[in-house]
Protein backbone atom coordinates (compact mmCIF):
# COMPACT_ATOMS: atom_id res chain seq x y z
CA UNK A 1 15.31 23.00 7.46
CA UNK A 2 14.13 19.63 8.31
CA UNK A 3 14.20 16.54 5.84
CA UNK A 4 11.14 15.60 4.11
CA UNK A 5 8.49 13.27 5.16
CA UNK A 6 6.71 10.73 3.88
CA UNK A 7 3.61 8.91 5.01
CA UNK A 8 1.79 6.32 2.72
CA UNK A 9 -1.21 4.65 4.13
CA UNK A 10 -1.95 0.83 2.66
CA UNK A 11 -3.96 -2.16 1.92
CA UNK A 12 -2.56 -5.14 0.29
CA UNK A 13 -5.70 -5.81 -1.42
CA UNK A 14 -5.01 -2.13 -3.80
CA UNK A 15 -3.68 -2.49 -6.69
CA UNK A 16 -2.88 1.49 -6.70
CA UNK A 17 -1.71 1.43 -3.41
CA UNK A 18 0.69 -1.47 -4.77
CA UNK A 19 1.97 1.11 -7.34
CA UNK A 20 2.61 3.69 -4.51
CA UNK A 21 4.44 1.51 -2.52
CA UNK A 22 6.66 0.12 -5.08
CA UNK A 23 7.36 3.32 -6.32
CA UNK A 24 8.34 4.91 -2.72
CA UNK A 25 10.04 2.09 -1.48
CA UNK A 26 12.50 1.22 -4.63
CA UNK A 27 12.48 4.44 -6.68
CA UNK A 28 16.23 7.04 -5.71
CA UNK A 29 13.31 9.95 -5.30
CA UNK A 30 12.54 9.10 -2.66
CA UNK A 31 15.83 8.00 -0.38
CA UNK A 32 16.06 11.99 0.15
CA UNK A 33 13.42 11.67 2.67
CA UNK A 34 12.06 9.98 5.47
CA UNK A 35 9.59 7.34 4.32
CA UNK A 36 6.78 6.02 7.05
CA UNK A 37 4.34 2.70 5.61
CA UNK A 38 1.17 2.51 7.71
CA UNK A 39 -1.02 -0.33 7.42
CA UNK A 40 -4.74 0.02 7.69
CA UNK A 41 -8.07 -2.56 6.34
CA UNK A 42 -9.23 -0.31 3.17
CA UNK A 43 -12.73 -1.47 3.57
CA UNK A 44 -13.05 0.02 7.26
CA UNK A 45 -12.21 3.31 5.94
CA UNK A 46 -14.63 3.08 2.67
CA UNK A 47 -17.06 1.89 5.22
CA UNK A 48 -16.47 4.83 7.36
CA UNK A 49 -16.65 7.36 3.93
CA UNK A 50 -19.25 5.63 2.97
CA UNK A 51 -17.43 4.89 -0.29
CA UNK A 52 -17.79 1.97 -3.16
CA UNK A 53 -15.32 0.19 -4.24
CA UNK A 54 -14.54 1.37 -8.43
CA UNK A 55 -15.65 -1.81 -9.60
CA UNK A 56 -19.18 -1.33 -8.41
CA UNK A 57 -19.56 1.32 -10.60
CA UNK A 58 -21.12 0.82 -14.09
CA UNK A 59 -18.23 1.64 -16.77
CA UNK A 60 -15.68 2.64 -13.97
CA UNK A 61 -14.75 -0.99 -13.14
CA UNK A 62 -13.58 -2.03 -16.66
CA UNK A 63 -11.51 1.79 -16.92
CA UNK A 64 -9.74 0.73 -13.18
CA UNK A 65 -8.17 -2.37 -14.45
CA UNK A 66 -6.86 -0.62 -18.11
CA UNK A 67 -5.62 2.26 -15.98
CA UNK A 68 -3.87 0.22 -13.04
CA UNK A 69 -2.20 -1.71 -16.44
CA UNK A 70 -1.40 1.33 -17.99
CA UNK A 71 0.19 3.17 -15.02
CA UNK A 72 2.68 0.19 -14.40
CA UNK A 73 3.98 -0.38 -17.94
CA UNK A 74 4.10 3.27 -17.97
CA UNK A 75 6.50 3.28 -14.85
CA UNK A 76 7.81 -0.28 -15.30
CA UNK A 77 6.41 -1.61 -12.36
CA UNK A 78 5.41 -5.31 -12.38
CA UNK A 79 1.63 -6.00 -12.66
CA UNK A 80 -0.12 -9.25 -13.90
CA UNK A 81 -2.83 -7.93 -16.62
CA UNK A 82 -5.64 -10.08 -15.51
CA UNK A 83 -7.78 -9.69 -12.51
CA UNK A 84 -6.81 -11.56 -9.38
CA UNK A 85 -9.68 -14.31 -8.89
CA UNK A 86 -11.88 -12.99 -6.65
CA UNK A 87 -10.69 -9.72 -6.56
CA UNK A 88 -11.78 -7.89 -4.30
CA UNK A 89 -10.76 -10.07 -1.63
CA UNK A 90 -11.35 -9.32 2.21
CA UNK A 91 -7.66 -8.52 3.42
CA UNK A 92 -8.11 -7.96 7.21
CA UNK A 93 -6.64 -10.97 8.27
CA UNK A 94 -3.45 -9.96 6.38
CA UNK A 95 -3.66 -6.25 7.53
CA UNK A 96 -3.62 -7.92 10.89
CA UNK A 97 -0.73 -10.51 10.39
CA UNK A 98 0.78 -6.95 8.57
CA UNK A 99 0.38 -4.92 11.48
CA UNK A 100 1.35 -7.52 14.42
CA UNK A 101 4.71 -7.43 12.10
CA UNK A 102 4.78 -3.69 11.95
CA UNK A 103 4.41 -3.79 15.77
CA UNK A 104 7.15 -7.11 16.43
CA UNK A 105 9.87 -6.08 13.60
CA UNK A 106 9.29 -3.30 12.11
CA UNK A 107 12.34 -2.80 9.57
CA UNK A 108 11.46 -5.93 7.67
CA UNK A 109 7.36 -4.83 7.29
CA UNK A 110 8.26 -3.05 3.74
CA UNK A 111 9.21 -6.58 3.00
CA UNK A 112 7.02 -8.59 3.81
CA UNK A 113 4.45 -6.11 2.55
CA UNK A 114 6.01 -5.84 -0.85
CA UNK A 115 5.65 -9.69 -0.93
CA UNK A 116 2.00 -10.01 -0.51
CA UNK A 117 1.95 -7.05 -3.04
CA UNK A 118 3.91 -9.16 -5.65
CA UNK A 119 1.75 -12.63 -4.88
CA UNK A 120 -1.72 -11.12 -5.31
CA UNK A 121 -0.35 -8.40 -8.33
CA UNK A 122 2.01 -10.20 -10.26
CA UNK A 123 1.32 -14.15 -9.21
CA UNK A 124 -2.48 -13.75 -8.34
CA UNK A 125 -2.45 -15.68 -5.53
CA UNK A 126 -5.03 -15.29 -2.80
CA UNK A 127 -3.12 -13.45 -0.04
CA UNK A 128 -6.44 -13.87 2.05
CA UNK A 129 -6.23 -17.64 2.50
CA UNK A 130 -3.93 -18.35 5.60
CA UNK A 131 -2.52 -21.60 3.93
CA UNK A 132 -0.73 -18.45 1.23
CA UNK A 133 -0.67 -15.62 3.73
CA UNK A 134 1.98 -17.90 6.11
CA UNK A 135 4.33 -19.16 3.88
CA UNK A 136 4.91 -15.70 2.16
CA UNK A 137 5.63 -14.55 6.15
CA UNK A 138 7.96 -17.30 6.40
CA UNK A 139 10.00 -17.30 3.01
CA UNK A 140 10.16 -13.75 3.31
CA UNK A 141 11.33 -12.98 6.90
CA UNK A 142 13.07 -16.58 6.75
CA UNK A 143 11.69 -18.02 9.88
CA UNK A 144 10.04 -21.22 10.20
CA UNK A 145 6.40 -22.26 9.17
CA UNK A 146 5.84 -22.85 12.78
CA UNK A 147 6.82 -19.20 14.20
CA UNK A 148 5.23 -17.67 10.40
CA UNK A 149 1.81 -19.36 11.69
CA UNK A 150 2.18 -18.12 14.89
CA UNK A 151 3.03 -14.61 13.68
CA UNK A 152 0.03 -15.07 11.45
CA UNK A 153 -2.23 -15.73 14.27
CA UNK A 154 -0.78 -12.80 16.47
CA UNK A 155 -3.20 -10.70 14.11
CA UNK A 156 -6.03 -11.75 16.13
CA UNK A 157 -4.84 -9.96 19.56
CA UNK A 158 -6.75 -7.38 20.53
CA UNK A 159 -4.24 -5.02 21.21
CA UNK A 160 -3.11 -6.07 16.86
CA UNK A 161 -6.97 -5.74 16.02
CA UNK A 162 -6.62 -1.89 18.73
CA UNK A 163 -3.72 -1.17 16.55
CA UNK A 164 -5.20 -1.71 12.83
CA UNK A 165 -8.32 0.60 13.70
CA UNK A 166 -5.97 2.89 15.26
CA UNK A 167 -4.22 3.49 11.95
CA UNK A 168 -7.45 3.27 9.72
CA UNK A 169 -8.94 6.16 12.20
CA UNK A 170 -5.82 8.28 11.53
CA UNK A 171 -5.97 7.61 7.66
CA UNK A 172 -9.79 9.05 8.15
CA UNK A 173 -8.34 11.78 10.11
CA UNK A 174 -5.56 12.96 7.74
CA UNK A 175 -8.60 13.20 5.17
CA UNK A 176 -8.35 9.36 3.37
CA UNK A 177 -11.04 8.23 1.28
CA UNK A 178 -9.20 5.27 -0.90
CA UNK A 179 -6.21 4.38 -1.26
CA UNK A 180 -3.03 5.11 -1.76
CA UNK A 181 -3.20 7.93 0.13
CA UNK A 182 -0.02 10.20 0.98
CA UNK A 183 0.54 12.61 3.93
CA UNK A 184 3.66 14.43 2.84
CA UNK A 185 5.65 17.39 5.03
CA UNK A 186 8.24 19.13 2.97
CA UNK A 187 11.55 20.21 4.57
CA UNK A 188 9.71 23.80 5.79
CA UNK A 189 7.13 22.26 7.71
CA UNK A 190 4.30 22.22 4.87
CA UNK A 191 1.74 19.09 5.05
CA UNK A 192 -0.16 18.48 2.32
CA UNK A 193 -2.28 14.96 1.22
CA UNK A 194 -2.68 13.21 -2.31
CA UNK A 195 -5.06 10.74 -2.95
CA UNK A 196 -3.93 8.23 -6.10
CA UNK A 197 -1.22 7.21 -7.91
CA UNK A 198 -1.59 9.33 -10.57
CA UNK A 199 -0.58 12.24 -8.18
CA UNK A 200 3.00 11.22 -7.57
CA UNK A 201 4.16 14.01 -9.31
CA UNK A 202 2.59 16.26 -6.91
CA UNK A 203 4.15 14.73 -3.80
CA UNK A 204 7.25 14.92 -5.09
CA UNK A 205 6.83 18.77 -5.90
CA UNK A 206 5.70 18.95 -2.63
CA UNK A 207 8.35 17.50 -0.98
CA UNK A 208 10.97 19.16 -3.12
CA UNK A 209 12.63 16.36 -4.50
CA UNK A 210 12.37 17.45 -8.29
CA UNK A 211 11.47 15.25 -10.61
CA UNK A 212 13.09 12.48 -12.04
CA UNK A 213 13.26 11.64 -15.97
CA UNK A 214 14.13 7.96 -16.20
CA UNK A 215 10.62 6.94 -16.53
CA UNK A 216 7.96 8.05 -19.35
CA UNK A 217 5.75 7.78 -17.16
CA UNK A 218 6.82 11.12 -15.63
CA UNK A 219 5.47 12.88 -18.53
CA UNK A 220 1.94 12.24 -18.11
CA UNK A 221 2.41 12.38 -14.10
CA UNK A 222 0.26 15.72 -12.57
């Protein structure tokens, strides 16, 4: 029996793939298996479903922002309560400076990623803008502003730009629609997806991890 694996596809711009990702990269669960973060642009792959974003639907777009709330007091996750400005923002420069990192040093991406998570979530700053995007890069992976910018600017390679599409194909492939989106392999072999947050408790059924009780959230988890 192999250990179980984990694949979570994300955006920086999602606030549910935010949840996700806090919860798989911090939460004891999920130490029992092996965790992979892909980064991909979440508008290429609604493009390519030919999906809307929630908030251009009538009714659904006030719902989304009481349910993102709701989910991370329920789970104690940190989450500011108001809208970003200018929410939703286009990320792709990010998911590029994201994946050249991925591809350059990958053990600190979770990082760097959770930082861009916590300034647009928690701080609401625009992660877009390149004057935010590079010092977040450099506090976080402690270089300086000079090697941060060119980092930064590494996103517009073409084999970085090759890579990104690569990974928003595959999300397509594996069945995404939105994010966050989970590919999960339990230690017998069996793959399964999960679109949402709300279906945590499923991949960790799936993966045979049990489930844990220290959050109430747990309760209301399918």
């Amino acid at each position: 029996m192999g250990k179980p694996k984990l694949t979570l596809f994300v955006d920086s711009v999602s606030p549910f793939a935010y949840l996700a990702f806090y919860a798989v990269k911090n939460w004891p669960v999920f130490k029992k298996c092996e965790v992979s973060f892909i980064p991909i642009f979440l508008g290429g792959l609604m493009h390519k479903c030919d999906n809307r974003t929630p908030l251009a639907i009538t009714n659904k777009d006030r719902w989304i922002n009481k349910e993102r709330v709701r989910l991370a007091r329920s789970f104690d996750i940190p989450m500011c309560d108001a809208v970003p400005d200018g929410f939703p923002m286009n990320t792709l420069a990010t998911q590029r400076a994201l994946t050249a990192l991925n591809m350059q040093m990958p053990e600190r991406f979770p990082d760097a990623l959770a930082a861009f998570y916590h300034a647009l979530w928690c701080d609401r700053q625009p992660i877009h803008k390149p004057e935010v995007a590079i010092p977040i890069l450099a506090r976080t992976l402690q270089m300086s502003d000079v090697e941060a910018k060119a980092l930064f600017e590494r996103g517009s390679e073409p084999e970085v730009k090759s890579l990104l599409t690569k990974n928003t194909e595959l999300a397509f492939e594996e069945g995404a629609f939105g994010l966050p989106w989970f590919v999960a392999t339990n230690s017998d072999g069996e793959k399964d997806s999960f679109w949402g947050f709300d279906r945590i408790g499923q991949v960790v059924d799936h993966l045979g991890l049990g489930r844990p009780n220290d959050k109430r959230g747990w309760q209301a988890m399918l």
